[in-house]
Protein backbone atom coordinates (compact mmCIF):
# COMPACT_ATOMS: atom_id res chain seq x y z
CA UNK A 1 29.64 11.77 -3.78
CA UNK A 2 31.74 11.66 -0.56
CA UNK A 3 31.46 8.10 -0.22
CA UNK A 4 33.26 5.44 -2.71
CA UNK A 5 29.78 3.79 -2.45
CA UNK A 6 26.95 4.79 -4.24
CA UNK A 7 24.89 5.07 -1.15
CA UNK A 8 20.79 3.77 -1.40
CA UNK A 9 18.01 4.65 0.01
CA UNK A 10 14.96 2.18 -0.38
CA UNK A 11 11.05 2.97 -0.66
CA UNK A 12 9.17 -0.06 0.34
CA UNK A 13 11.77 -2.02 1.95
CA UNK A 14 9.08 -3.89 4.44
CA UNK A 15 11.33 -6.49 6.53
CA UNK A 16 10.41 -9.80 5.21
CA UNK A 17 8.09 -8.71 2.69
CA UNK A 18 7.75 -7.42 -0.56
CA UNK A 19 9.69 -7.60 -3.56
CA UNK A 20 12.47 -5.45 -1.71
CA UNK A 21 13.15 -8.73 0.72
CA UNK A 22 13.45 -10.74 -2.43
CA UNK A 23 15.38 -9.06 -4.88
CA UNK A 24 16.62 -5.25 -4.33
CA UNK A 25 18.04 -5.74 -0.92
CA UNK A 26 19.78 -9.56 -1.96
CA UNK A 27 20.94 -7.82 -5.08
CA UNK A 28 22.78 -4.66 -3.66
CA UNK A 29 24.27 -6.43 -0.71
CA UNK A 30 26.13 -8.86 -3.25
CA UNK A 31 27.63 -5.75 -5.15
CA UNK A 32 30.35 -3.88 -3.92
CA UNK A 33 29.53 -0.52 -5.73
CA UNK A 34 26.82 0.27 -3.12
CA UNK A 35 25.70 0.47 0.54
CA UNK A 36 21.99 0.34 1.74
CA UNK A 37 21.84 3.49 3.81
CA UNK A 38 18.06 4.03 4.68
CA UNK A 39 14.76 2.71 4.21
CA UNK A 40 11.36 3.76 4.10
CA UNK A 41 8.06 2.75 4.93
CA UNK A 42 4.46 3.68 5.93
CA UNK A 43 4.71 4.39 9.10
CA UNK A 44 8.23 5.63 11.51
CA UNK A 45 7.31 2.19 13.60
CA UNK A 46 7.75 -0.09 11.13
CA UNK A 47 10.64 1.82 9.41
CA UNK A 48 12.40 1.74 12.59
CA UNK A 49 11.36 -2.35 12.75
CA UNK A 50 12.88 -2.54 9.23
CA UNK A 51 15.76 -0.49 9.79
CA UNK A 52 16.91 -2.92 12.59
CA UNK A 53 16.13 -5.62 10.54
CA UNK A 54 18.38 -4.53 7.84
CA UNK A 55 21.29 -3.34 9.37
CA UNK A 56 20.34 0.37 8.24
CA UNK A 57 20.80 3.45 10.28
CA UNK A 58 17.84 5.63 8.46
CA UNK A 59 14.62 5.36 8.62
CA UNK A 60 12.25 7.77 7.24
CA UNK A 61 7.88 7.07 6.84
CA UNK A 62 8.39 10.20 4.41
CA UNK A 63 9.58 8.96 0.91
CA UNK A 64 10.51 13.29 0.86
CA UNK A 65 13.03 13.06 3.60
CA UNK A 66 14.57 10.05 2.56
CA UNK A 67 15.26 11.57 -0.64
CA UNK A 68 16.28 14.88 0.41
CA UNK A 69 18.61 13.56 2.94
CA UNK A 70 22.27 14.30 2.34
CA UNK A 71 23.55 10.85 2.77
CA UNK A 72 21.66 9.38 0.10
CA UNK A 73 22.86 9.06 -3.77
CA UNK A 74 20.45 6.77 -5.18
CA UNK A 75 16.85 6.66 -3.95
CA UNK A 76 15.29 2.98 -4.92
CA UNK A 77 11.19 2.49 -5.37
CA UNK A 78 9.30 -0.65 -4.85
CA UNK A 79 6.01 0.05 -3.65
CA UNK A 80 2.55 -0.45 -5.20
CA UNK A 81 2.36 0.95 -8.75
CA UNK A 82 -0.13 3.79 -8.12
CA UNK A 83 1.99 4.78 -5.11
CA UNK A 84 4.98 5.35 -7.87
CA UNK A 85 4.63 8.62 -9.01
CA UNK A 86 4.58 10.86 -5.52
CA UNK A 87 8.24 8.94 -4.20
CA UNK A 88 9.71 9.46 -7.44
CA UNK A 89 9.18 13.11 -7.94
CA UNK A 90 10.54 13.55 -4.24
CA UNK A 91 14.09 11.81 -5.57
CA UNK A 92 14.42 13.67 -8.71
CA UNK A 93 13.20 17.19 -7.23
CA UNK A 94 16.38 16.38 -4.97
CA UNK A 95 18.65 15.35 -7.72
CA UNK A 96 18.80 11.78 -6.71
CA UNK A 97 19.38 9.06 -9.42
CA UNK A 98 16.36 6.54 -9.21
CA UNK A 99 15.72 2.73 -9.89
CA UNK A 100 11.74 2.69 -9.68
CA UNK A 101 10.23 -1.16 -10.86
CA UNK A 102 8.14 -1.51 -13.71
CA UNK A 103 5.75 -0.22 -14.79
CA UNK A 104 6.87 2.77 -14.22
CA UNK A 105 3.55 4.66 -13.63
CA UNK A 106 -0.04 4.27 -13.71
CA UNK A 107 -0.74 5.04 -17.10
CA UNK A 108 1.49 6.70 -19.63
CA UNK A 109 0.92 10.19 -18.63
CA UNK A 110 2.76 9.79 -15.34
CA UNK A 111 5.49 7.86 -16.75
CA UNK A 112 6.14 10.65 -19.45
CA UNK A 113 5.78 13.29 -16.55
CA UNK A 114 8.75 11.32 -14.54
CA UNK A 115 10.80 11.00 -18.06
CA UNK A 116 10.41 14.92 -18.41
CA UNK A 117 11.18 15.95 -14.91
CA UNK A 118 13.97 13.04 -14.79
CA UNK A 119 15.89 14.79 -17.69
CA UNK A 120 15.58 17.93 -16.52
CA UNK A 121 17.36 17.44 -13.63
CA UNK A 122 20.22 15.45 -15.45
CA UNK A 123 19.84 12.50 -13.18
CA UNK A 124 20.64 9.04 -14.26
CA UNK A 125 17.05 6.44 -13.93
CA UNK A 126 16.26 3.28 -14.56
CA UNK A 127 13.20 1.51 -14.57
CA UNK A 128 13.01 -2.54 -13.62
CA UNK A 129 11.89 -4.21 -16.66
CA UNK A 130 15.54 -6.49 -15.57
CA UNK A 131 14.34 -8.89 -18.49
CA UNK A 132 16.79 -6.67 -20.61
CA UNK A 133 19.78 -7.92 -18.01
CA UNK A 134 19.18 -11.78 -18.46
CA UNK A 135 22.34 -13.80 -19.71
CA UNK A 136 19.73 -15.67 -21.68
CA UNK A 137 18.27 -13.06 -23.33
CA UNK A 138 21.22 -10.82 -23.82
CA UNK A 139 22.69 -14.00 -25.39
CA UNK A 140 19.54 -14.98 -27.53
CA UNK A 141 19.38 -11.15 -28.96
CA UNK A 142 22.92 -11.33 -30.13
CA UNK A 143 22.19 -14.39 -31.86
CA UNK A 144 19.94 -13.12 -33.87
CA UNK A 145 21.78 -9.97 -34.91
CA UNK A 146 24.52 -12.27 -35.95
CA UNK A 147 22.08 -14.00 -37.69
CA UNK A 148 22.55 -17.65 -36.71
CA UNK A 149 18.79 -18.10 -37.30
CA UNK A 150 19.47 -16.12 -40.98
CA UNK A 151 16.50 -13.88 -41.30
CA UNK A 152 13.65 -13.96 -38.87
CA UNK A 153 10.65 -15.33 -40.02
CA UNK A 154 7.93 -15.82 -36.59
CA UNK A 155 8.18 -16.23 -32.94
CA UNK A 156 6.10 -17.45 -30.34
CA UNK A 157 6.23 -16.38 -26.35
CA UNK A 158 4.01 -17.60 -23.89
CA UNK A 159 4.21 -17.24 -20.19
CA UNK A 160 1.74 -17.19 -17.17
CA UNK A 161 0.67 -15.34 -14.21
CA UNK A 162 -0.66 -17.96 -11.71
CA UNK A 163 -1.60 -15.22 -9.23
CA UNK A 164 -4.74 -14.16 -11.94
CA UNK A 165 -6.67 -17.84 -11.08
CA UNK A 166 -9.58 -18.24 -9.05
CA UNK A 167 -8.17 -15.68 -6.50
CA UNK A 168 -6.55 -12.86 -6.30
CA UNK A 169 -3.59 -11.92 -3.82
CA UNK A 170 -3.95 -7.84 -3.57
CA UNK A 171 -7.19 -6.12 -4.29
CA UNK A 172 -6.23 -3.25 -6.01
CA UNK A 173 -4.84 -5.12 -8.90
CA UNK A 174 -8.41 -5.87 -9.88
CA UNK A 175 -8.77 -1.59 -10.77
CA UNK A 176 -7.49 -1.03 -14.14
CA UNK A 177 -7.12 2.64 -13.45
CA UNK A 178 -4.61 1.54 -10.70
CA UNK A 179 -2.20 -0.03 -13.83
CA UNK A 180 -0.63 -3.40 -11.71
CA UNK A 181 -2.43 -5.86 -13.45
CA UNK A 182 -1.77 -8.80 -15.87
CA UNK A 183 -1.36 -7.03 -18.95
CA UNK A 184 1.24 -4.29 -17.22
CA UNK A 185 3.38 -6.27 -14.90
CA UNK A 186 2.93 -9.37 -16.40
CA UNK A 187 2.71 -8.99 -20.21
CA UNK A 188 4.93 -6.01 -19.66
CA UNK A 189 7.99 -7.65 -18.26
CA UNK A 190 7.33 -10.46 -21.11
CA UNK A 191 6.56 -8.68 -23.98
CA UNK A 192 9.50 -6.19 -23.92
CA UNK A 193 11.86 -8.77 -23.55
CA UNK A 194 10.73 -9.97 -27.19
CA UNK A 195 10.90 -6.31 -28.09
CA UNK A 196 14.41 -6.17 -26.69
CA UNK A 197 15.08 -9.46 -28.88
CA UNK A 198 13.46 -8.77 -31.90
CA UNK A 199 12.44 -5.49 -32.62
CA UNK A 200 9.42 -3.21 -31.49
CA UNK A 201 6.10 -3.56 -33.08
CA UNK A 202 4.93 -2.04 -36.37
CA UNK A 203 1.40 -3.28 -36.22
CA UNK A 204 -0.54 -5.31 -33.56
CA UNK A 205 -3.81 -7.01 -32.99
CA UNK A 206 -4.73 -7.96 -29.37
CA UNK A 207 -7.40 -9.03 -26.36
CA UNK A 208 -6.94 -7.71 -23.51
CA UNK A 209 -10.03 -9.33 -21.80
CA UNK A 210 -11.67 -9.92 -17.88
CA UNK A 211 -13.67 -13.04 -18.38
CA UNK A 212 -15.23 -11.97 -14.94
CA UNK A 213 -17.00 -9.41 -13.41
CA UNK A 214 -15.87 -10.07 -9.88
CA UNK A 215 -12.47 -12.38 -8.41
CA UNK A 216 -12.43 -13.13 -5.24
CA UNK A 217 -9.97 -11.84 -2.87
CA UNK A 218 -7.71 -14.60 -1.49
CA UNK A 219 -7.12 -13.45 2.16
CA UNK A 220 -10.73 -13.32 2.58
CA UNK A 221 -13.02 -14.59 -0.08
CA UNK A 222 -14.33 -11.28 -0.44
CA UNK A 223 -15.58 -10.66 -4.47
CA UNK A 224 -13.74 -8.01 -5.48
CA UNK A 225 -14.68 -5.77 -8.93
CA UNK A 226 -12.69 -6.78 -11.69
CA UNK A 227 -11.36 -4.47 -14.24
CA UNK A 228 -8.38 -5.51 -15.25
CA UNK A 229 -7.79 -7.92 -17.60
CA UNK A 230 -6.59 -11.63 -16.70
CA UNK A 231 -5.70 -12.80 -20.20
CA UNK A 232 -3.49 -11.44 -22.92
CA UNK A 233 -2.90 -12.66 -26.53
CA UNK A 234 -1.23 -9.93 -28.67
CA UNK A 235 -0.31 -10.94 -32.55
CA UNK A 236 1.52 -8.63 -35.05
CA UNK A 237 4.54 -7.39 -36.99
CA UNK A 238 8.15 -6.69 -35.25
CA UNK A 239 11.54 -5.44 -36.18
CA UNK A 240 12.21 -6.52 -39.80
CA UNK A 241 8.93 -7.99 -40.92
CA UNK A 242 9.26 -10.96 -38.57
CA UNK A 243 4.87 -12.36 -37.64
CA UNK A 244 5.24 -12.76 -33.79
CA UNK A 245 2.31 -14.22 -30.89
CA UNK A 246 2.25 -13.52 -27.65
CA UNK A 247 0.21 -14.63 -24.61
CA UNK A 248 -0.06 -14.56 -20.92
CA UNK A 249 -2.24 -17.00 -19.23
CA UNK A 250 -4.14 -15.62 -15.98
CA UNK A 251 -4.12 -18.69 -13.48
CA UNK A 252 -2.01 -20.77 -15.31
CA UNK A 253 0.21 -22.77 -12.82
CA UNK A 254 1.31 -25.92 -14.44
CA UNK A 255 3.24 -27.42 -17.66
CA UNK A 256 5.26 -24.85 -19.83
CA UNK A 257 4.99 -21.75 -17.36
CA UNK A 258 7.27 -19.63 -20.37
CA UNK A 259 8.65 -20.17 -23.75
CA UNK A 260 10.53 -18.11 -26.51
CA UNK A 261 10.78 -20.03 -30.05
CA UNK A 262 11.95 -18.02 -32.48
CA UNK A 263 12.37 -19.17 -36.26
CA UNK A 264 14.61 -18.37 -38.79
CA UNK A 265 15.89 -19.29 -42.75
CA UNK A 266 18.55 -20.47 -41.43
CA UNK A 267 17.64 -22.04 -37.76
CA UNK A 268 15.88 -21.93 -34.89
CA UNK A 269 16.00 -21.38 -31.02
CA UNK A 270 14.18 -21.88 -27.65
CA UNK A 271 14.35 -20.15 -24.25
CA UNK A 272 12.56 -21.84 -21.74
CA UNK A 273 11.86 -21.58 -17.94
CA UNK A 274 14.30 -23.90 -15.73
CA UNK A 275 11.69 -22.94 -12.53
CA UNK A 276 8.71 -22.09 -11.44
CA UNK A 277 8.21 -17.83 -12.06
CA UNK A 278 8.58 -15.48 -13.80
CA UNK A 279 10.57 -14.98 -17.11
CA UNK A 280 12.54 -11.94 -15.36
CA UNK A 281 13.16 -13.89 -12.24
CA UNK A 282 14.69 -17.24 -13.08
CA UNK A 283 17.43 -18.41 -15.45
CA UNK A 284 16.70 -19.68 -18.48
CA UNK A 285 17.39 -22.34 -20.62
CA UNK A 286 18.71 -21.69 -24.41
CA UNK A 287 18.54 -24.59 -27.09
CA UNK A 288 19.37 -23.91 -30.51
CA UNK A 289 19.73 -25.74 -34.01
CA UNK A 290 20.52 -25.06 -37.61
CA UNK A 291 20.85 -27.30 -40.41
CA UNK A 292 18.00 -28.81 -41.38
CA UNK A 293 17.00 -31.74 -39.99
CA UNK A 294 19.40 -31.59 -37.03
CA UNK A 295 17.81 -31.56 -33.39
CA UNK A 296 17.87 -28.68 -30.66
CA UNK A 297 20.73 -28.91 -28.66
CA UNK A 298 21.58 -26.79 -25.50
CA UNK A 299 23.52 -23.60 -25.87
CA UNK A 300 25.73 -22.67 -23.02
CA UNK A 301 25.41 -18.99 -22.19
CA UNK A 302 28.92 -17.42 -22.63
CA UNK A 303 30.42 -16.10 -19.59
CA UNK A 304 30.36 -12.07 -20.94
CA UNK A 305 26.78 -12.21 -20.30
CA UNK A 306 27.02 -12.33 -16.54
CA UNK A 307 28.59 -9.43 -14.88
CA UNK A 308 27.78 -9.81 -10.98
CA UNK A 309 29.61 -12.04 -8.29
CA UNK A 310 28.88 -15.43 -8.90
CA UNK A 311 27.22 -16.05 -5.03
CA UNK A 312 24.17 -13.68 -6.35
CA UNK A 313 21.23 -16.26 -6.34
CA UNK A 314 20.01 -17.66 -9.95
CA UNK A 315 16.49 -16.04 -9.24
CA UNK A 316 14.99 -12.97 -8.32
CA UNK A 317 18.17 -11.07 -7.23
CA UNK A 318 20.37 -12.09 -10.03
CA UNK A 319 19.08 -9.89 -13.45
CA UNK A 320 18.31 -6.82 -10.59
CA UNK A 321 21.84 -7.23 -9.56
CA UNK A 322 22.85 -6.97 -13.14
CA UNK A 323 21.01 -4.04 -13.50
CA UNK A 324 22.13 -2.14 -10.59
CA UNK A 325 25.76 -2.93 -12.07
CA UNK A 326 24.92 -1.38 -15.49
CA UNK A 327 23.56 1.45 -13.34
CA UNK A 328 26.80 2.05 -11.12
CA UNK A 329 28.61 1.91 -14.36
CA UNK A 330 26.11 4.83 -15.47
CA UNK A 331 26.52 6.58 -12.38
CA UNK A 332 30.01 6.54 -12.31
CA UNK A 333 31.09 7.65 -16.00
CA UNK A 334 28.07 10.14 -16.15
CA UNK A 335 25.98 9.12 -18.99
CA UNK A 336 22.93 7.34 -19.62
CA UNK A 337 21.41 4.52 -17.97
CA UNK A 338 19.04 2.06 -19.70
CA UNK A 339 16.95 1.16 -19.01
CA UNK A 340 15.93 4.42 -18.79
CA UNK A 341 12.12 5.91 -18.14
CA UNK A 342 12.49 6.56 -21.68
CA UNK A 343 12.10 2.55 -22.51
CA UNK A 344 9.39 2.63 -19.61
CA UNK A 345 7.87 5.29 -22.00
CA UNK A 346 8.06 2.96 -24.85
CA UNK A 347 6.49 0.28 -23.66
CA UNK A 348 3.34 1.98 -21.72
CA UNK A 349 2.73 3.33 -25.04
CA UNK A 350 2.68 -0.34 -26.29
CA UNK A 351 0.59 -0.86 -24.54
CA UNK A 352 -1.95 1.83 -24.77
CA UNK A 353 -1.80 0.48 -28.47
CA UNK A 354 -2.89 -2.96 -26.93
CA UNK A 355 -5.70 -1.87 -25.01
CA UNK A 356 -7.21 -0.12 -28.55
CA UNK A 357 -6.86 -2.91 -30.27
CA UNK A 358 -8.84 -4.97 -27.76
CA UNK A 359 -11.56 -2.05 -27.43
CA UNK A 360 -12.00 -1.67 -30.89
CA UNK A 361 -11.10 -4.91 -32.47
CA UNK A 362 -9.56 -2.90 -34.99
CA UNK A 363 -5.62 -3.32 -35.94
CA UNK A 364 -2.91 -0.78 -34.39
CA UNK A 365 0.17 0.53 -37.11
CA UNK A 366 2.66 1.85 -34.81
């Protein structure tokens, strides 16, 4: 690279809209290892609008040219899941490194088809399950591999998606085939965090369930059709033997919006929500205790677990910035980044496993 920056080029990066407004553009402009070079959109007119409105001097409504442009190292993705695959292809066919959000894909036969091509062409990619970069849940997973809760016995997570109510925000989450739903973006951020914690499944039971036919579309009132599931409870086996539960709650807007409780021989401990969101998107509490009969106190997160300029804000920038970080790092000493398209992999195939288990009823050994 010709620059000192590792320059970026963003796909989606609507002015004022989207989760690039929120989180990828906050995130890279706190971190001095990059420089926002160009942007893309759906049309030249509102590429150009963004463009302006960013500061950026490209603007392309061809995810192709952005990536094939010489002046772009990284090529970043955050549009609409089904609109993943075509963008992504374009950066790694021009030996661009990529950051695409989770999920990755569709279904797990694109995201294996962007792992293959990815490694192929020797870039470095990450996907955006950013879960993996929280302080809080770095700091919870190296607990328990020291093994301040002794060994692992169960563990409990439960979090909520309050835009799978009585409405719904974007129509085309209601198609399953279309892979942005509850159980994907939702339960997918969530549930690989406990992974990432504790271990991936060995066996599962699950439902995966729509307990309507038809939502109605929020902008409009408009019924939509209704595919996709809007609640998740997933029980099974992880890591060592340890009996975990897991559920996401479509609509659920009040009271305990997410909780971790993990219990051990030897202790126990509690991450919790600290606002309104989601788990990937907000700091989070961490309470722990040990001897028996003692209470749960708080547990200040140690200071290695944060690794971005302390002006990044506490919610959705702050565990993308982290990631990007790992990801210069990456970039800039040539090896792997995590995590990688391979984890995205992973956890699609999850859950596929999911999804049978609903359908069938019948329990999934992994």
């Amino acid at each position: 690279m010709a620059s000192s920056k590792i320059r970026v080029g963003i796909v989606g990066a609507s002015a004022n809209r989207g989760f690039a407004s929120i989180a990828h553009i906050p995130a890279l402009r706190a971190l001095p290892e990059f420089e926002i070079v160009a942007v893309c959109t759906a049309s030249q007119q509102s590429a150009e609008a963004s463009a302006r409105h960013y500061g950026v001097a490209l603007a392309f409504s061809d995810p192709q040219k952005l990536a094939r442009h010489p002046d772009v190292d990284l090529v970043t993705v955050s549009v609409k899941v089904p609109d993943h695959y075509r963008p992504i292809m374009a950066a790694i066919e021009a030996g661009k490194h990529v950051y695409c959000e989770w999920p990755l894909g569709r279904n797990t036969d694109e995201a294996v088809a962007m792992l293959d091509a990815a490694e192929r062409r020797g870039i470095r990619h990450v996907v955006g399950l950013q879960g993996q970069m929280s302080p809080a849940i770095n700091y919870a997973k190296d607990l328990v591999a020291e093994g301040y809760l002794g060994r692992v016995l169960t563990a409990t997570m439960i979090g909520c998606a309050p835009n799978w109510g009585k409405t719904i925000d974007r129509a085309y989450q209601a198609d399953v085939h279309n892979g942005a739903n509850l159980m994907t973006i939702t339960g997918g951020h969530q549930i690989d965090a406990l992974c990432y914690c504790l271990g991936e499944f060995r066996e599962l039971s699950a439902f995966a369930i729509s307990q309507r036919d038809h939502i109605p579309l929020e902008s409009t009132g408009e019924p939509v059709p209704l595919t996709a599931p809007d609640q998740l409870t997933v029980t099974g086996i992880v890591g060592d033997g340890a009996l975990v539960s897991f559920q996401i709650r479509g609509g659920m807007a009040r009271a305990t919006e997410f909780l971790f409780e993990i219990h051990g021989e030897e202790g126990d401990l509690v991450l919790a929500s600290t606002i309104g969101g989601s788990m990937q998107r907000q700091e989070l509490s961490v309470h722990g205790a040990q001897a028996r009969g003692t209470k749960l106190a708080p547990l200040p997160i140690p200071a290695k677990y944060r690794f971005v300029p302390q002006d990044v804000p506490a919610d959705s920038p702050y565990n993308v910035a982290q990631l990007y970080a790992r990801l210069a790092e990456s970039i800039r000493e040539g090896r792997p980044a995590h995590p990688s398209f391979a984890a995205a992999v992973t956890r699609h195939r999850l859950l596929d496993a999911i999804v049978q288990a609903s359908e069938t009823g019948q329990k999934q050994v992994l």
